[in-house]
N, C-alpha and C. Protein backbone atom coordinates (compact mmCIF):
# COMPACT_ATOMS: atom_id res chain seq x y z
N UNK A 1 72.57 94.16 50.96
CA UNK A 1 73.39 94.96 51.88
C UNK A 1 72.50 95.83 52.77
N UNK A 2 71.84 96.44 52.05
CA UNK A 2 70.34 97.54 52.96
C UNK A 2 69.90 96.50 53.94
N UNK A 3 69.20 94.91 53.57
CA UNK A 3 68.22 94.24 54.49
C UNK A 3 69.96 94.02 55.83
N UNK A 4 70.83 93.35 55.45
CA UNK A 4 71.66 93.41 56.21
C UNK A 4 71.61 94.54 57.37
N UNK A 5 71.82 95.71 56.74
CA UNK A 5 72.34 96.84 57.33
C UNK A 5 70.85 97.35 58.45
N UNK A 6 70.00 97.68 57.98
CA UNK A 6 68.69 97.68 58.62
C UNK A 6 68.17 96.01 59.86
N UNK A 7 69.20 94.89 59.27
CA UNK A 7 68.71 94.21 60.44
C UNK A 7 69.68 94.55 61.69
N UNK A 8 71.23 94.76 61.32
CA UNK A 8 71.88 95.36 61.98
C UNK A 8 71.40 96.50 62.97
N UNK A 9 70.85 97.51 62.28
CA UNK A 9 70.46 98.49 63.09
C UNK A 9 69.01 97.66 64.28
N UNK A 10 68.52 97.22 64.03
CA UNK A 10 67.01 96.64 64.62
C UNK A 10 67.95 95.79 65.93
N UNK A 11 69.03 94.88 65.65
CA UNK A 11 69.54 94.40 66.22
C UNK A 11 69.96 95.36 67.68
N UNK A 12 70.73 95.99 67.19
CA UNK A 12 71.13 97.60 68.15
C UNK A 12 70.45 97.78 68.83
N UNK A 13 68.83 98.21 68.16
CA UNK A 13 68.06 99.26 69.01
C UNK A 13 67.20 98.21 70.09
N UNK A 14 67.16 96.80 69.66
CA UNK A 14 66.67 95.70 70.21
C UNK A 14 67.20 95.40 71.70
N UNK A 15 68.57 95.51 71.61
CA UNK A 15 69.47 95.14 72.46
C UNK A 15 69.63 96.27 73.84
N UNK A 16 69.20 97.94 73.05
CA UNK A 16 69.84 98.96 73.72
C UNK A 16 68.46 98.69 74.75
N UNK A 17 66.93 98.29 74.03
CA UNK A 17 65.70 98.53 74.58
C UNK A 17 65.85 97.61 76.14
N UNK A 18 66.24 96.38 75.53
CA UNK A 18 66.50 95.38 76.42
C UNK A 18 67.63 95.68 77.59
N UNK A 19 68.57 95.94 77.26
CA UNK A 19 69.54 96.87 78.37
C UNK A 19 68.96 97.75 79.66
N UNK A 20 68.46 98.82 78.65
CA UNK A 20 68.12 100.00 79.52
C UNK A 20 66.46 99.60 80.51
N UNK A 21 65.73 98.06 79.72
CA UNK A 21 64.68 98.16 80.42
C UNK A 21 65.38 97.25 82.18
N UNK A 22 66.51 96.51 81.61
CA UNK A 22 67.09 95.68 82.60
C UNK A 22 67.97 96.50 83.87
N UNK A 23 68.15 97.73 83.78
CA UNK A 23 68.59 98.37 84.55
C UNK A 23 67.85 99.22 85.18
N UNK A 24 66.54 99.42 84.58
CA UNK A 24 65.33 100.69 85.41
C UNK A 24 65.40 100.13 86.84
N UNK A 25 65.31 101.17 87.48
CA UNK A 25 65.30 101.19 88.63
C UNK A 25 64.27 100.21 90.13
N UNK A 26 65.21 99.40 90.78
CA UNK A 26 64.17 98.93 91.51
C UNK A 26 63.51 99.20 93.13
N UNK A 27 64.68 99.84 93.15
CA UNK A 27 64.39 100.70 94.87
C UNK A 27 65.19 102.26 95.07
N UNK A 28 64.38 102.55 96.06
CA UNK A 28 65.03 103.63 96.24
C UNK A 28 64.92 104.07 97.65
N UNK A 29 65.94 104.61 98.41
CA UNK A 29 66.14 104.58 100.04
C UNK A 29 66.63 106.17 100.09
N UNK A 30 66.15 106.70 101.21
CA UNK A 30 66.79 107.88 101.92
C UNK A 30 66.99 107.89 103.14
N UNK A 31 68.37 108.33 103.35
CA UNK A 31 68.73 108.81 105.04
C UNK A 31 68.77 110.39 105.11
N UNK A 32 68.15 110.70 105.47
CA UNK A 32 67.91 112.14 106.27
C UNK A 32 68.93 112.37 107.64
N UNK A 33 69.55 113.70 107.55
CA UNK A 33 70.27 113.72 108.74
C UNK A 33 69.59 114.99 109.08
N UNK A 34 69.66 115.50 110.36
CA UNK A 34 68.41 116.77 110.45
C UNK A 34 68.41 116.80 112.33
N UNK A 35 68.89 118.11 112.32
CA UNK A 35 68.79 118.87 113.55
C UNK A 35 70.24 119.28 114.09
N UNK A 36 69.76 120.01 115.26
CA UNK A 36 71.30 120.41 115.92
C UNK A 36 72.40 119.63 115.75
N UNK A 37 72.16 117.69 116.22
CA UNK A 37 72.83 117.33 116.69
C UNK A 37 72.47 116.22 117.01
N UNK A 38 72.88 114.77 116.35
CA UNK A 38 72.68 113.80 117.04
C UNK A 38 73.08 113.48 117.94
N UNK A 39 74.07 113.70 118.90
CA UNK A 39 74.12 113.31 120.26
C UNK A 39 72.95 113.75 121.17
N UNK A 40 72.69 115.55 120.99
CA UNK A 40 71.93 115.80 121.49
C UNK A 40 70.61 115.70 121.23
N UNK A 41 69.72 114.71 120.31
CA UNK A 41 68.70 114.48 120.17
C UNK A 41 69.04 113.41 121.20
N UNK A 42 69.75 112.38 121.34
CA UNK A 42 70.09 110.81 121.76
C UNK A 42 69.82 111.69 123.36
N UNK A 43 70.48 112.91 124.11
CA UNK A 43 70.68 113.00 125.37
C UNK A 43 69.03 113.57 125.75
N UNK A 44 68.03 114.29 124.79
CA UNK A 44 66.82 114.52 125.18
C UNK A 44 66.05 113.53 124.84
N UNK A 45 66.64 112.53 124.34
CA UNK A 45 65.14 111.19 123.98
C UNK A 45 64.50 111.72 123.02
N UNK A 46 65.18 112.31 122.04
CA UNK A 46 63.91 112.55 120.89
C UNK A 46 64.37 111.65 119.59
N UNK A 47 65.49 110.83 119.67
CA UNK A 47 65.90 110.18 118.95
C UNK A 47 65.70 109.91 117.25
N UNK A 48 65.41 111.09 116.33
CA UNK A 48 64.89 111.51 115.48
C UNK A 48 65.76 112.19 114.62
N UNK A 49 66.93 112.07 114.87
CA UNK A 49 68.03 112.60 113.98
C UNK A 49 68.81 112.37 112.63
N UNK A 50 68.35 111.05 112.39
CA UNK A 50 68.54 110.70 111.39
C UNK A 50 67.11 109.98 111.13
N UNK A 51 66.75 109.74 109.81
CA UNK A 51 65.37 108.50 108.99
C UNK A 51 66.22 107.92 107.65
N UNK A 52 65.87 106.94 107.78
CA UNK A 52 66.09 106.01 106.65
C UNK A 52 64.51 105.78 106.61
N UNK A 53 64.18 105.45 104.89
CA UNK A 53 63.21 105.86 104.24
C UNK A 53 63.50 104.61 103.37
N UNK A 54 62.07 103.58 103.40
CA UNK A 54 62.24 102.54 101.89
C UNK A 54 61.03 103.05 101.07
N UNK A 55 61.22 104.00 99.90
CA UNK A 55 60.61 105.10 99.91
C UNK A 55 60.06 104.19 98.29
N UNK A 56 60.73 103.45 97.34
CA UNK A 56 60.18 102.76 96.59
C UNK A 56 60.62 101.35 95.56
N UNK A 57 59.53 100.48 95.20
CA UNK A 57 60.61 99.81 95.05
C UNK A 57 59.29 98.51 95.24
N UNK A 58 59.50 97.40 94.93
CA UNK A 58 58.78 95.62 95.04
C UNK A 58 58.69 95.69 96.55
N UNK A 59 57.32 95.52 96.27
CA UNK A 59 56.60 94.98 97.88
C UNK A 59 57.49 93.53 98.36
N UNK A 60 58.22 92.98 97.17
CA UNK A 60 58.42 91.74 97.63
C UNK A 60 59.98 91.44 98.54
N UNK A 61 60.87 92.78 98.49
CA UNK A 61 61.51 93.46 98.74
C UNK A 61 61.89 93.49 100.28
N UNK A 62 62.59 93.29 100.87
CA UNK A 62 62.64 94.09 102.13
C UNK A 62 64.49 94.47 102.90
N UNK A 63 64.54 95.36 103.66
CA UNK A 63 66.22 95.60 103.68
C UNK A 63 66.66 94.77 104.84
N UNK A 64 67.60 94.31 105.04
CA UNK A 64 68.16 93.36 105.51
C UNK A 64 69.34 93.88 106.64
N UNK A 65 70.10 94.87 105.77
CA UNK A 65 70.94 95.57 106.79
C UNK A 65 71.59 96.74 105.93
N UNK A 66 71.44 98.24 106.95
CA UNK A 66 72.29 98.88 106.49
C UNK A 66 73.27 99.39 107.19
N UNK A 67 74.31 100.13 106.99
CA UNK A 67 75.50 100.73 107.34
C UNK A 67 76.03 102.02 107.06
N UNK A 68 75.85 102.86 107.92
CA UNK A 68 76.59 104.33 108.21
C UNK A 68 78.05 104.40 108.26
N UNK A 69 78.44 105.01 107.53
CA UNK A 69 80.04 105.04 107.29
C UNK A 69 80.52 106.10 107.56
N UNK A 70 81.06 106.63 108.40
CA UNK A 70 82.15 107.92 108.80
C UNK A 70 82.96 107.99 108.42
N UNK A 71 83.63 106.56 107.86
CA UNK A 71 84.89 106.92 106.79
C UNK A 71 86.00 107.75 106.27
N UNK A 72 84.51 108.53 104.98
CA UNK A 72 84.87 109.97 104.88
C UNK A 72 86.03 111.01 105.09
N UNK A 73 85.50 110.88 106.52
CA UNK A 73 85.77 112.31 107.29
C UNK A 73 86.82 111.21 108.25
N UNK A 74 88.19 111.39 108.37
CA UNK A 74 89.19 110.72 109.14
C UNK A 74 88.89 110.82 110.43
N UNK A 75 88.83 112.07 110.97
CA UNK A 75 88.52 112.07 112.43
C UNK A 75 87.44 111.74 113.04
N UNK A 76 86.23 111.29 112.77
CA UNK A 76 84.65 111.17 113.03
C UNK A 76 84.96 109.96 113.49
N UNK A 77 83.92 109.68 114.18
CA UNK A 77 83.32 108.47 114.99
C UNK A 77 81.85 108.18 115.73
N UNK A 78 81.70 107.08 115.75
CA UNK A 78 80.66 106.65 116.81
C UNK A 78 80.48 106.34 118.03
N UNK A 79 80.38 106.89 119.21
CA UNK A 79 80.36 107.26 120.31
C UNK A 79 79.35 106.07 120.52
N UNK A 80 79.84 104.97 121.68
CA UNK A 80 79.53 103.56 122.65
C UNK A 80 78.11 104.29 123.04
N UNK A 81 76.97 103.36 122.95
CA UNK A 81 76.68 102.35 122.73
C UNK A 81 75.96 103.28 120.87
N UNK A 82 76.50 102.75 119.59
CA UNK A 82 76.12 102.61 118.60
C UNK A 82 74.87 102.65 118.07
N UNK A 83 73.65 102.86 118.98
CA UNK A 83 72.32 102.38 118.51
C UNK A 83 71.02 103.33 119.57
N UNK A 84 71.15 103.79 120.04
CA UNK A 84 70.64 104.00 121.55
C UNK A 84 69.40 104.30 121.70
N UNK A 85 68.74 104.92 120.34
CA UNK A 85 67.32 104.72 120.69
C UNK A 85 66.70 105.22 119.60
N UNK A 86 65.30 104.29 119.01
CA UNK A 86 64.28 104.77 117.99
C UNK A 86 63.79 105.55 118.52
N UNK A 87 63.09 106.53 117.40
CA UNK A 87 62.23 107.68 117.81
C UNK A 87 60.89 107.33 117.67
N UNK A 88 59.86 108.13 118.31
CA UNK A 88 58.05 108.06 118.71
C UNK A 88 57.79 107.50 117.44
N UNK A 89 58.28 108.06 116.32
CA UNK A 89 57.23 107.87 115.06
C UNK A 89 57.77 107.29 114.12
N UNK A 90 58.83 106.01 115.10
CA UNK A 90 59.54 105.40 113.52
C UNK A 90 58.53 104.01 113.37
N UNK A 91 58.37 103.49 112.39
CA UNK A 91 57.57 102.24 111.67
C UNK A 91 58.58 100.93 112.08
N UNK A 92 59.94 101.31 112.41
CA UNK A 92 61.02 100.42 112.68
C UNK A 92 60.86 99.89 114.49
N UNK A 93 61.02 99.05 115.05
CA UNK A 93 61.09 98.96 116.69
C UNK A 93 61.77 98.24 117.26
N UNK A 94 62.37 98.38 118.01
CA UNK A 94 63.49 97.45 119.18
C UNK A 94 63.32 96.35 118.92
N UNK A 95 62.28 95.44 118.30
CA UNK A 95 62.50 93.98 118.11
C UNK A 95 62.43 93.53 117.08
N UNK A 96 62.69 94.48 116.10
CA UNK A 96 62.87 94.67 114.57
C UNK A 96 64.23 94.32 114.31
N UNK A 97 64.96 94.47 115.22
CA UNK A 97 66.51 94.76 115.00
C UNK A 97 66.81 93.60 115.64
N UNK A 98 68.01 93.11 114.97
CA UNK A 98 68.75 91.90 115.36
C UNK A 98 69.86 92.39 115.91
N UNK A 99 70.88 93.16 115.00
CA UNK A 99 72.12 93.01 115.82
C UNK A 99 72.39 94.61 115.54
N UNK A 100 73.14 95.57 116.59
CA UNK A 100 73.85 96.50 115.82
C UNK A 100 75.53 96.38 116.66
N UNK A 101 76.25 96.70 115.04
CA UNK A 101 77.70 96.60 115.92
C UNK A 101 78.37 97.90 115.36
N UNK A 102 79.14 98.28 115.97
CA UNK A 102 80.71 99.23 115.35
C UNK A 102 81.83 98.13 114.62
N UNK A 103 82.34 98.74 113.58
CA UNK A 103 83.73 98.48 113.12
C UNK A 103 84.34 99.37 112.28
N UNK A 104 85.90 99.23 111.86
CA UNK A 104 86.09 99.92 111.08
C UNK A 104 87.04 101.21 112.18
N UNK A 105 87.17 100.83 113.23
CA UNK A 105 87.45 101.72 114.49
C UNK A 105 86.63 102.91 114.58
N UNK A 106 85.25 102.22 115.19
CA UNK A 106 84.50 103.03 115.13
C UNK A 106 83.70 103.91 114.66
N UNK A 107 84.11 103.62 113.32
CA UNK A 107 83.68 104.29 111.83
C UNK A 107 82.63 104.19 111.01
N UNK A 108 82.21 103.11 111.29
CA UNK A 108 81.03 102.26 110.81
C UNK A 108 80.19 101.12 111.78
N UNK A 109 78.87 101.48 111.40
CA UNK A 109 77.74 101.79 112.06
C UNK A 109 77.07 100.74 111.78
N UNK A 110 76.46 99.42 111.38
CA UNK A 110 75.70 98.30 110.98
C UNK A 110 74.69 97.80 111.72
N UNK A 111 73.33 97.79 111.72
CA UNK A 111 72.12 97.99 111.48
C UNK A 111 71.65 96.48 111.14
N UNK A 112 71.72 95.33 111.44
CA UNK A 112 70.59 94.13 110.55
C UNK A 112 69.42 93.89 111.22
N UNK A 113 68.47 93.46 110.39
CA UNK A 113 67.13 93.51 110.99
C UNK A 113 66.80 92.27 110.53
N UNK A 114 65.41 92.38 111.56
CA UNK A 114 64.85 90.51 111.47
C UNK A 114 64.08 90.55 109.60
N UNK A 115 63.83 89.63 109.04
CA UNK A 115 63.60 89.31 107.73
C UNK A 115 62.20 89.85 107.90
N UNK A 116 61.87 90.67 106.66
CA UNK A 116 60.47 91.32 106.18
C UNK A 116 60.05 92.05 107.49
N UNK A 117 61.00 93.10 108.42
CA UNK A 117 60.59 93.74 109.26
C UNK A 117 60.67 95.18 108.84
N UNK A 118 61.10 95.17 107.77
CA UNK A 118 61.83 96.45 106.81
C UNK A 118 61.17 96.61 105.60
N UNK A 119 60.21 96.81 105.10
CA UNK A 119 59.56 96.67 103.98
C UNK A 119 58.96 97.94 103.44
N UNK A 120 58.66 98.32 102.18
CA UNK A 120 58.24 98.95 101.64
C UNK A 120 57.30 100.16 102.03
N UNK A 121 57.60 101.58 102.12
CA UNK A 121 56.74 102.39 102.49
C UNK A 121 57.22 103.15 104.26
N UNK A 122 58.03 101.67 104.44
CA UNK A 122 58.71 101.90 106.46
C UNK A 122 59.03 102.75 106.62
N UNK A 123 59.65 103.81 107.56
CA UNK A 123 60.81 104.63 107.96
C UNK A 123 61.41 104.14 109.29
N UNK A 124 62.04 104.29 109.23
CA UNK A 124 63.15 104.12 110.76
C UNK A 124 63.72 105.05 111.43
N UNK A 125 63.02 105.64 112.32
CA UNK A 125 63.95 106.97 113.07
C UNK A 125 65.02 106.67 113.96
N UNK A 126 66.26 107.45 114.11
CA UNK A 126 66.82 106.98 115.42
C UNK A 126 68.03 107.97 115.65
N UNK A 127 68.41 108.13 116.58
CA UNK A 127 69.49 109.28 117.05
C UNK A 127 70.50 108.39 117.62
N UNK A 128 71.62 108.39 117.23
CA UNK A 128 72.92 107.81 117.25
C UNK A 128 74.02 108.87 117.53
N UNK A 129 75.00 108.73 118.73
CA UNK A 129 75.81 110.24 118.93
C UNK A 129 76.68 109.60 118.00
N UNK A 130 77.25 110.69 116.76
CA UNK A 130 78.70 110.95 116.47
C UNK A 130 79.51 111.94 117.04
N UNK A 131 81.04 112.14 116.46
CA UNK A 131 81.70 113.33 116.90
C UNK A 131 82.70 113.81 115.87
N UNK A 132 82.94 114.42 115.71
CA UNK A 132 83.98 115.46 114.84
C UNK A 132 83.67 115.24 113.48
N UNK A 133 82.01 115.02 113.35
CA UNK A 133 81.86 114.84 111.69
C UNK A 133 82.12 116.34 111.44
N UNK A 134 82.47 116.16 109.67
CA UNK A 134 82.40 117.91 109.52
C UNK A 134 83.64 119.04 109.21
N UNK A 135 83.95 119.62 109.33
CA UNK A 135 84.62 120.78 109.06
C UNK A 135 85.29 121.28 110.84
N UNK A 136 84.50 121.05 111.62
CA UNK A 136 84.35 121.31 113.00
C UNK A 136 86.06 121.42 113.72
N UNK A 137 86.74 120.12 112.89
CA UNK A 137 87.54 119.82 114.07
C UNK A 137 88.17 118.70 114.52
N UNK A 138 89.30 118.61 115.41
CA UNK A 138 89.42 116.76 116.09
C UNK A 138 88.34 116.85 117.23
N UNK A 139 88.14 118.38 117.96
CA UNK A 139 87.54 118.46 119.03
C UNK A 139 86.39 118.52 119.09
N UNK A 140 85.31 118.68 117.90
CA UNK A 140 84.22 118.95 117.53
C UNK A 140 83.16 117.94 118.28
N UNK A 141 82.54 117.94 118.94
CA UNK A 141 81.43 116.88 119.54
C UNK A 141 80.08 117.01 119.14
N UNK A 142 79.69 118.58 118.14
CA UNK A 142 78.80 118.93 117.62
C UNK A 142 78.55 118.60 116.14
N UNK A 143 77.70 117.54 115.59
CA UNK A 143 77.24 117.12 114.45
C UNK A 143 75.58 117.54 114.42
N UNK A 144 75.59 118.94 113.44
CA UNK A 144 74.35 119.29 112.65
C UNK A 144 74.24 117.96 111.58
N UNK A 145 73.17 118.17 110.91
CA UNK A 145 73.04 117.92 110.09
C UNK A 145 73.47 118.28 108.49
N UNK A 146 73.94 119.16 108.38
CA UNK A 146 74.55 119.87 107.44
C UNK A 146 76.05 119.29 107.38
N UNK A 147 76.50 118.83 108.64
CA UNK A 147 78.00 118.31 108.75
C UNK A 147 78.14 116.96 107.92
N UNK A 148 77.69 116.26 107.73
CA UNK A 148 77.16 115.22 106.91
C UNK A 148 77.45 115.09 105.81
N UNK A 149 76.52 116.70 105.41
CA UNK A 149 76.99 116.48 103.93
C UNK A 149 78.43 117.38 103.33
N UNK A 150 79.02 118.14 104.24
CA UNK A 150 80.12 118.60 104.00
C UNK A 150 81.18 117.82 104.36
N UNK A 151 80.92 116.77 104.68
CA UNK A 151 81.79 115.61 105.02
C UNK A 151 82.10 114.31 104.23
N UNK A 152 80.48 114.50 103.11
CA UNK A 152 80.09 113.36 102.06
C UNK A 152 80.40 112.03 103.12
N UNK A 153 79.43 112.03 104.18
CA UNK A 153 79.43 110.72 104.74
C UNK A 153 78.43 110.03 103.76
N UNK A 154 78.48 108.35 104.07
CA UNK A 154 78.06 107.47 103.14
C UNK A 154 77.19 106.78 103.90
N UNK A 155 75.97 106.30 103.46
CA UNK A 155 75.48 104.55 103.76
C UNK A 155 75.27 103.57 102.69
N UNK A 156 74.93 102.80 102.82
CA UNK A 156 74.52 101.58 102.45
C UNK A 156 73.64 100.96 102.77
N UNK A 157 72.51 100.22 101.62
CA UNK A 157 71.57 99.21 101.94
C UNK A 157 71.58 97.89 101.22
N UNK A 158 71.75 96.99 101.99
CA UNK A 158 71.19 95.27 101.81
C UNK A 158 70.16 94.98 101.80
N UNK A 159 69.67 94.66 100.62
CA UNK A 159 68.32 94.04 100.38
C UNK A 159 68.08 92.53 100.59
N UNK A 160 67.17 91.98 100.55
CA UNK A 160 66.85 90.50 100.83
C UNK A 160 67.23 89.76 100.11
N UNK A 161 67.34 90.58 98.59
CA UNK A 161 67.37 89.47 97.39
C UNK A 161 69.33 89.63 97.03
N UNK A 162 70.14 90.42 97.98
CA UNK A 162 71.51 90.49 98.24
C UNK A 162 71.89 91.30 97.32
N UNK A 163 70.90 92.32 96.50
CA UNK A 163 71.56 93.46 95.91
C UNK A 163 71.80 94.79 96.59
N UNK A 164 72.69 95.50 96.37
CA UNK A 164 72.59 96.57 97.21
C UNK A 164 72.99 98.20 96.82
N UNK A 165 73.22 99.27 97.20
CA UNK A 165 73.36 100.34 96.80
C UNK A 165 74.15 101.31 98.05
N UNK A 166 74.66 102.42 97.07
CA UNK A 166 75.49 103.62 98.72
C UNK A 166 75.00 104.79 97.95
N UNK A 167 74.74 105.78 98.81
CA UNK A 167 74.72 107.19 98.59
C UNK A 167 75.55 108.13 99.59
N UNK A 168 75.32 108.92 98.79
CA UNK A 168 76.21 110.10 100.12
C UNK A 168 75.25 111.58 100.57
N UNK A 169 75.38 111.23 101.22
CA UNK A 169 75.07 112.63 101.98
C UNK A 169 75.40 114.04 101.07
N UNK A 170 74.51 114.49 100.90
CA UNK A 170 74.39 115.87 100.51
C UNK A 170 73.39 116.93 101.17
N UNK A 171 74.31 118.41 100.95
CA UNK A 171 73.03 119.36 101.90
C UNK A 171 72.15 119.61 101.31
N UNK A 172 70.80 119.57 101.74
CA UNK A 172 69.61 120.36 101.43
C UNK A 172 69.60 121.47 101.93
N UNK A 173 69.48 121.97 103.45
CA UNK A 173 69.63 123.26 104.15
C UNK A 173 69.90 123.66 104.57
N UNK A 174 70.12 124.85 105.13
CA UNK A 174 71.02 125.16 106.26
C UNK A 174 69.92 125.65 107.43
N UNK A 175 68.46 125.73 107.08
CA UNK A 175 67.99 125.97 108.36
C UNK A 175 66.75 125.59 107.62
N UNK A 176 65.77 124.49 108.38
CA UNK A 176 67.05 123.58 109.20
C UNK A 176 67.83 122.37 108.59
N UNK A 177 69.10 122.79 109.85
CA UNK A 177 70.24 122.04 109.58
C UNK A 177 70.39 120.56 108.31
N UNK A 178 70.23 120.37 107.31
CA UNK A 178 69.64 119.17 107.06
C UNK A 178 70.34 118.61 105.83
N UNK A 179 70.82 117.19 106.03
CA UNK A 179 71.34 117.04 104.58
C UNK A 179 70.96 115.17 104.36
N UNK A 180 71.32 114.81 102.91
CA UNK A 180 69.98 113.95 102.79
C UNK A 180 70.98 112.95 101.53
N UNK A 181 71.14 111.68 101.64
CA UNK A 181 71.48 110.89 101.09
C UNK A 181 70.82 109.79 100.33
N UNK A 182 70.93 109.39 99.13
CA UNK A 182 69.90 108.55 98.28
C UNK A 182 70.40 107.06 97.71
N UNK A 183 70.00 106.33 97.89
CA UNK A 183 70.46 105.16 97.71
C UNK A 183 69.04 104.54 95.88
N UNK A 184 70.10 104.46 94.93
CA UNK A 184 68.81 104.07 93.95
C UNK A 184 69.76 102.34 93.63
N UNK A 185 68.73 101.56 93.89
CA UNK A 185 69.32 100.09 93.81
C UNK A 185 68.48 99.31 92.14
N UNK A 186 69.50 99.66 91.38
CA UNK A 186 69.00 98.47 90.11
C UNK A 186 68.50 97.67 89.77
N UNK A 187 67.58 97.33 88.58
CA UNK A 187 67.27 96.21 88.42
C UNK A 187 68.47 95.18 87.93
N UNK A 188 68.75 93.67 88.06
CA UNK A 188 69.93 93.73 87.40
C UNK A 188 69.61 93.48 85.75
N UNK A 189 70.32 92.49 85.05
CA UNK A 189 70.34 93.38 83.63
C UNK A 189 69.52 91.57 83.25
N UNK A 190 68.53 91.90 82.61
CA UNK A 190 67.44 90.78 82.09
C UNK A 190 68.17 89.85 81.27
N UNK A 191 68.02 89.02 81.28
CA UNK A 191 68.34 87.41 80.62
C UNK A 191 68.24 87.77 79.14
N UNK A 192 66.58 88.35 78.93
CA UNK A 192 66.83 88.92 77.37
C UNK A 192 67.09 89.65 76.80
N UNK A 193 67.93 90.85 77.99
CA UNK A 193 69.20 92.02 77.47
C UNK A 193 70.00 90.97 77.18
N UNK A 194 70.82 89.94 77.88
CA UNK A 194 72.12 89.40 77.11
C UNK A 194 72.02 89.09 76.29
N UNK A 195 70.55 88.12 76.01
CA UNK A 195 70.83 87.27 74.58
C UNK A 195 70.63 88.41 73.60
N UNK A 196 69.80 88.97 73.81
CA UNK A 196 70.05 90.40 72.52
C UNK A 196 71.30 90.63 72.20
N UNK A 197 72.26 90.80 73.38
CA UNK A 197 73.62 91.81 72.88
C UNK A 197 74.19 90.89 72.56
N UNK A 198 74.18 89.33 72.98
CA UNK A 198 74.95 88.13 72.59
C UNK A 198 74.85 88.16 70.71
N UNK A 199 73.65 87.90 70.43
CA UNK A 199 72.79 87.81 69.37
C UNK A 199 73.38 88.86 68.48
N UNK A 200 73.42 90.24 68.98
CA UNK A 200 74.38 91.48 68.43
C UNK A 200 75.16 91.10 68.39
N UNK A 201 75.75 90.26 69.16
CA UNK A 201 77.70 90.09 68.77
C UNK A 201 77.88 89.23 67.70
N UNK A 202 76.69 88.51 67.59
CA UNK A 202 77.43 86.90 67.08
C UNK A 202 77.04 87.54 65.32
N UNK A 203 75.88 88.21 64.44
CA UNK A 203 75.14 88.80 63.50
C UNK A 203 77.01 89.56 63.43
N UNK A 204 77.07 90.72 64.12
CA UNK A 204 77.87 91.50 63.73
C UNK A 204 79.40 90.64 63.56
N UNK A 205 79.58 89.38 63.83
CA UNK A 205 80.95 88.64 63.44
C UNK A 205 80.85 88.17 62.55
N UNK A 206 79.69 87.97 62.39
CA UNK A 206 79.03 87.17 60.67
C UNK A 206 79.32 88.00 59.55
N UNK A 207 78.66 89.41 59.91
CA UNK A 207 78.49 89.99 58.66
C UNK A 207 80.25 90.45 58.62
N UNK A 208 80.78 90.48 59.52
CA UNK A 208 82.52 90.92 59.09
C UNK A 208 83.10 89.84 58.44
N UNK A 209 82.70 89.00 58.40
CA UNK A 209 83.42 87.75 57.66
C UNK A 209 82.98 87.78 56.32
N UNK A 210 81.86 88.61 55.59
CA UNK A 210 81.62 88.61 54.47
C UNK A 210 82.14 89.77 54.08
């Protein structure tokens, strides 16, 4: 009964090891929102209002497409043309990018890029006008960065290998303006996590039958 009971337990801790090593973490992404105002970064050309960050994670890795969601916040939107300009010091560039569209009535923001143009270590700057993110208003045309995260706007990233992840926006500061969203994308769960827990199931039906 003890060797039973002790393989039982080994079984457990076998299975939990295998689990938790199958889920450690395999990437991790940040969007930064930061300054007065993305419209008005977009109207001075400093286009630097938001960064997405492939901050860690398999070189072998690269993002495919992501998506800004206004959702959230009912009244917000994305103000024509959706995309309007990278900033001086993004690693990302105009021929990096394949397509960007609106949907969602305007609500959402989508981003795909050419294959392995997005890789490990990148950032992507770019200033995109919204409007009435926030607390502000229907009339509000002013989006800080801080509006963001009092709004819990969302993104999303697509990876190459078609796994993906969302975070939300949360504030870091109020001066400056700045709030900051995290995307942590999984490993998925290892071949020899299942057969472990399989292996756990099938031991633990056995020993109930005796």
């Amino acid at each position: 009964m003890k060797t039973a009971k002790k393989l039982l337990m080994t079984a457990v801790g076998t299975a939990c090891f295998a689990f938790s090593a199958g889920i450690a973490e395999a990437a991790k992404f940040t969007l930064t929102a930061e300054g007065g105002d993305s419209g008005l970064n977009t109207f001075s050309d400093l286009n630097d209002f938001f960064k997405l960050s492939f901050e860690s994670g398999p070189d072998t890795l690269y993002i495919k497409e992501f998506s800004l969601y206004l959702s959230p916040d009912a009244n917000a939107v994305f103000d024509v043309p959706p995309f309007p300009g990278i900033g001086d010091d993004s690693d990302i560039v105009d021929a990096d990018i394949i397509d960007v569209f609106l949907s969602n009535n305007s609500q959402t923001a989508t981003v795909i890029f050419v294959d392995g143009a997005f890789t490990l270590g990148e950032t992507l700057e770019f200033g995109v006008d919204t409007d009435r993110v926030g607390p502000g208003g229907f009339f509000d045309i002013f989006d800080p960065g801080i509006d963001f995260g009092l709004a819990d706007i969302t993104f999303s990233v697509l990876l190459s290998d078609g796994r993906s992840g969302t975070g939300i926006f949360e504030i870091e500061s109020f001066i400056p303006s700045k709030s900051v969203a995290v995307v942590h994308v999984p490993e998925p769960t290892t071949v020899f996590a299942l057969f472990a827990m399989g292996s756990l199931s099938a031991f633990s039906l056995k020993r109930s039958r005796h």
